[in-house]
C-alpha atoms as a PDB file:
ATOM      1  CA  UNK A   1      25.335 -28.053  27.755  1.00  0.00           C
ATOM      2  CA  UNK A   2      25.841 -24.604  28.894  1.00  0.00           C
ATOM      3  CA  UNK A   3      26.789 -23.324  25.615  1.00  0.00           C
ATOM      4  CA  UNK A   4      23.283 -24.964  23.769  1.00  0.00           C
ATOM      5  CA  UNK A   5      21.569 -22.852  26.442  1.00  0.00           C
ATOM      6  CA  UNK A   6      23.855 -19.705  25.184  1.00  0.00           C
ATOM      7  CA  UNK A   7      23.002 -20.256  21.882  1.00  0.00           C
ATOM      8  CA  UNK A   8      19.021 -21.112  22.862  1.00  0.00           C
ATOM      9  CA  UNK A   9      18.715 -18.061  24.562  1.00  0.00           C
ATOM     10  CA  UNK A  10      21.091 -15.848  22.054  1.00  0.00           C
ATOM     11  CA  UNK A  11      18.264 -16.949  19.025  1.00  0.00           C
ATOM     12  CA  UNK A  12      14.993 -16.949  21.441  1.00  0.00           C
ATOM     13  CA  UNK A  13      16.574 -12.575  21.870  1.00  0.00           C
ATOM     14  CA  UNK A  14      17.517 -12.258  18.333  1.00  0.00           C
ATOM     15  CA  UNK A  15      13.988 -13.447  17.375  1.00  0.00           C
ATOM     16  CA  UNK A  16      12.107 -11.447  19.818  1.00  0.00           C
ATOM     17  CA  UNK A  17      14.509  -8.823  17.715  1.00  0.00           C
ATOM     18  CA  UNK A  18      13.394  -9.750  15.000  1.00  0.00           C
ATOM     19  CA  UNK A  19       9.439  -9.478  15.491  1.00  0.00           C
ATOM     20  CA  UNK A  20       9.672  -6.016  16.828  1.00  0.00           C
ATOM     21  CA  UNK A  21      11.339  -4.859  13.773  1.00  0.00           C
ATOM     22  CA  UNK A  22       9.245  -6.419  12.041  1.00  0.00           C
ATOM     23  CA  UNK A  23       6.157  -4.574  13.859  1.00  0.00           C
ATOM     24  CA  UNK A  24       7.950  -1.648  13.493  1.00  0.00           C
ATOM     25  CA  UNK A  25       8.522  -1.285  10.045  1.00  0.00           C
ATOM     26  CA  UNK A  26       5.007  -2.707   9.590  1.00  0.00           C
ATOM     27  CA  UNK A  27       3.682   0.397  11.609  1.00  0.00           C
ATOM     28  CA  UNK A  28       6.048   2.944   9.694  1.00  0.00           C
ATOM     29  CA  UNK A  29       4.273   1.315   6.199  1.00  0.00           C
ATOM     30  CA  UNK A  30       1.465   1.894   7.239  1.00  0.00           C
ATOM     31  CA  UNK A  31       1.630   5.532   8.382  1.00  0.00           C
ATOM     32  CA  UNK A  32       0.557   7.954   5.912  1.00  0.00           C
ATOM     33  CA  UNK A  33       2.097  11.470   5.276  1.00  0.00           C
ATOM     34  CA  UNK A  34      -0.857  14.247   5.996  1.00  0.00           C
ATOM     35  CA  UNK A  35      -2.745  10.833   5.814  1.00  0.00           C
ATOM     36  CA  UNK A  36      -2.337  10.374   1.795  1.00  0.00           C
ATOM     37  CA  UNK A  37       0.094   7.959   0.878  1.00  0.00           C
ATOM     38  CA  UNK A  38       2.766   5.060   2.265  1.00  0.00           C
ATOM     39  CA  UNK A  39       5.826   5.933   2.382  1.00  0.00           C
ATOM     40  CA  UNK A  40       7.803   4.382  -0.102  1.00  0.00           C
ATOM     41  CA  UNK A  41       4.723   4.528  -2.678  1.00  0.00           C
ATOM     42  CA  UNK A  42       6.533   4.398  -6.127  1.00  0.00           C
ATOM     43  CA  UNK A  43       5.941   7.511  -8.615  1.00  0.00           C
ATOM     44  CA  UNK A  44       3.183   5.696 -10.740  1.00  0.00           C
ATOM     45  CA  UNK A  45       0.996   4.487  -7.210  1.00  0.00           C
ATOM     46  CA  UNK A  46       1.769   7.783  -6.245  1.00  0.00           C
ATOM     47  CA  UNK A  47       0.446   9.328  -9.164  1.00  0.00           C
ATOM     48  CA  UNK A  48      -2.508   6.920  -9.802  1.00  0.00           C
ATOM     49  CA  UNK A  49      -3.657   7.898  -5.878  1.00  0.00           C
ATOM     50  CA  UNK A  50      -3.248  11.524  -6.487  1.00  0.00           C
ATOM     51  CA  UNK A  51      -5.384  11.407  -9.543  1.00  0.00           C
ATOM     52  CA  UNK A  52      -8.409   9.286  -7.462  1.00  0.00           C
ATOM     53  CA  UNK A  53      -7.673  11.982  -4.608  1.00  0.00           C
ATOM     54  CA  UNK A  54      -7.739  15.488  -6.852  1.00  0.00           C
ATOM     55  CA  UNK A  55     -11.012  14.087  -8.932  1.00  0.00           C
ATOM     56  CA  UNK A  56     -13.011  13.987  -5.411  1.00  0.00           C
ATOM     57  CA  UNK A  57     -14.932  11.114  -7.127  1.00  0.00           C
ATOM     58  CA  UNK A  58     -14.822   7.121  -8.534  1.00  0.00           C
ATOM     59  CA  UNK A  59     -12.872   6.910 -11.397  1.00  0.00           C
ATOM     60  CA  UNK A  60     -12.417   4.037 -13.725  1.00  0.00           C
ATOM     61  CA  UNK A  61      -9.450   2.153 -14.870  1.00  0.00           C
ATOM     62  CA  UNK A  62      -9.174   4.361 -18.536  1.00  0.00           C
ATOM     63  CA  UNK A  63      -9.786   8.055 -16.611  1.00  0.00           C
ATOM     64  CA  UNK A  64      -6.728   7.209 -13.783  1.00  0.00           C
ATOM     65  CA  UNK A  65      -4.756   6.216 -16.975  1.00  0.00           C
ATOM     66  CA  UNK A  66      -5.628   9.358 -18.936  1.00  0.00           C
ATOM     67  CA  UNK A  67      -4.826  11.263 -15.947  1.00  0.00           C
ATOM     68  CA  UNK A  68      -1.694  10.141 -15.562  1.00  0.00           C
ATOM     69  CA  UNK A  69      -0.202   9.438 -19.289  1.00  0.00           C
ATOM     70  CA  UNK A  70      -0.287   5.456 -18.447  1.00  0.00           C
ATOM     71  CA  UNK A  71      -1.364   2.655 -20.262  1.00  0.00           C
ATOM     72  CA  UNK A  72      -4.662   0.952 -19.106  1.00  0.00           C
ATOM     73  CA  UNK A  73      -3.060  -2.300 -18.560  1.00  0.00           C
ATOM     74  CA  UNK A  74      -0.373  -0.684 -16.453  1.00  0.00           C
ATOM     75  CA  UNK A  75      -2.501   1.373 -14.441  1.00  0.00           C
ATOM     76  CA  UNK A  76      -4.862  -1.537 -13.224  1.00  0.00           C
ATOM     77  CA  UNK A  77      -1.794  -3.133 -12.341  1.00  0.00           C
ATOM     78  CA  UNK A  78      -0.834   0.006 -10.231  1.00  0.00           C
ATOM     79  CA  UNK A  79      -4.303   0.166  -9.112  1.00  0.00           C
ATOM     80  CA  UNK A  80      -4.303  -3.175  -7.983  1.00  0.00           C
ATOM     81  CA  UNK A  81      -1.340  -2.583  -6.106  1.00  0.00           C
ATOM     82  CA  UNK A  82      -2.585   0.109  -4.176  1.00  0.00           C
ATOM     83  CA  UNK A  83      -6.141  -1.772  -3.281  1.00  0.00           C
ATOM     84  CA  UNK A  84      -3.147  -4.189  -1.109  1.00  0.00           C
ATOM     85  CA  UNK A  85      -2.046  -1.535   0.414  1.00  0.00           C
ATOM     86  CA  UNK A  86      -5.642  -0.801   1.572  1.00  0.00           C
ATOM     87  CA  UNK A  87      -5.395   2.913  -0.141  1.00  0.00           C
ATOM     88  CA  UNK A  88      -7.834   2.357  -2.821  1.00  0.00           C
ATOM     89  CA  UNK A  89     -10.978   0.025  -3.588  1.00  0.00           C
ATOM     90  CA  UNK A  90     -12.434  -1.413  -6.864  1.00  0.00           C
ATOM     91  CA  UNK A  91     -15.998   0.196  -6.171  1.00  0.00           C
ATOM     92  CA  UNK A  92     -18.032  -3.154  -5.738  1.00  0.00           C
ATOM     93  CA  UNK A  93     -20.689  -3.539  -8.110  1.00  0.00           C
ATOM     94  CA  UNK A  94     -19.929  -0.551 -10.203  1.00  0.00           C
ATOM     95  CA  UNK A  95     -20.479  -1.454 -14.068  1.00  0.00           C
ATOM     96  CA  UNK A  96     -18.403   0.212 -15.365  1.00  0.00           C
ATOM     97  CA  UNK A  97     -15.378  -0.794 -12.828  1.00  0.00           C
ATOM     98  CA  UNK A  98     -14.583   2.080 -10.785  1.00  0.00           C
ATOM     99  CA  UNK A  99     -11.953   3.023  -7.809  1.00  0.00           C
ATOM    100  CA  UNK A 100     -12.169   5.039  -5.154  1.00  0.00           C
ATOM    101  CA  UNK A 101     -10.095   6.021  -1.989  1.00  0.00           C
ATOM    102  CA  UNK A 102     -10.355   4.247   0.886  1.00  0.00           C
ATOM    103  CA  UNK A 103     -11.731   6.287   3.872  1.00  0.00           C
ATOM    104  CA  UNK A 104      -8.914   6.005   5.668  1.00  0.00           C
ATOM    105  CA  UNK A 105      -6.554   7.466   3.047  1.00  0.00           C
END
């Protein structure tokens, strides 16, 4: 029996492990650089987010496209991805649909 309560304890450490790397890598997401972007933001988000940052203003869907040489389809896609990463918002109630940084970013 002593060896089940190796093992127990060997997986109870390796899942405490686990969760702090877990936290951690959550944390270093989440950190910004000069409080702009995540890490690891691919060139298009990246883009997309600069363009919604240099305008200073709501943008929709076609200008962040136009900005950035990108189909529209493409870009909402990329937009979309940033509103996960809680850098961006879709403007609520804004006819026509607009973005716009999050406060945070």
């Amino acid at each position: 029996m002593e060896a089940g309560h190796a093992f127990a304890r060997f997986f109870t450490q390796l899942a405490r492990a686990a969760d702090e790397l877990a936290a951690e890598l959550t944390r270093q997401e989440a950190a910004t650089d000069d409080g702009a972007t995540l890490a690891g933001l691919g060139s298009r988000q990246r883009q997309a987010f600069d363009a919604l940052r240099a305008a200073r203003r709501d943008l929709k869907t076609g200008e962040i496209a136009d900005a950035i040489h990108y189909d529209f389809s493409n870009c909402w896609m990329t937009l979309r991805r940033l509103e996960q990463l809680r850098l961006v918002e879709l403007v609520p109630g804004s006819r026509p649909q607009r973005w716009r940084l999050l406060s945070s970013s």
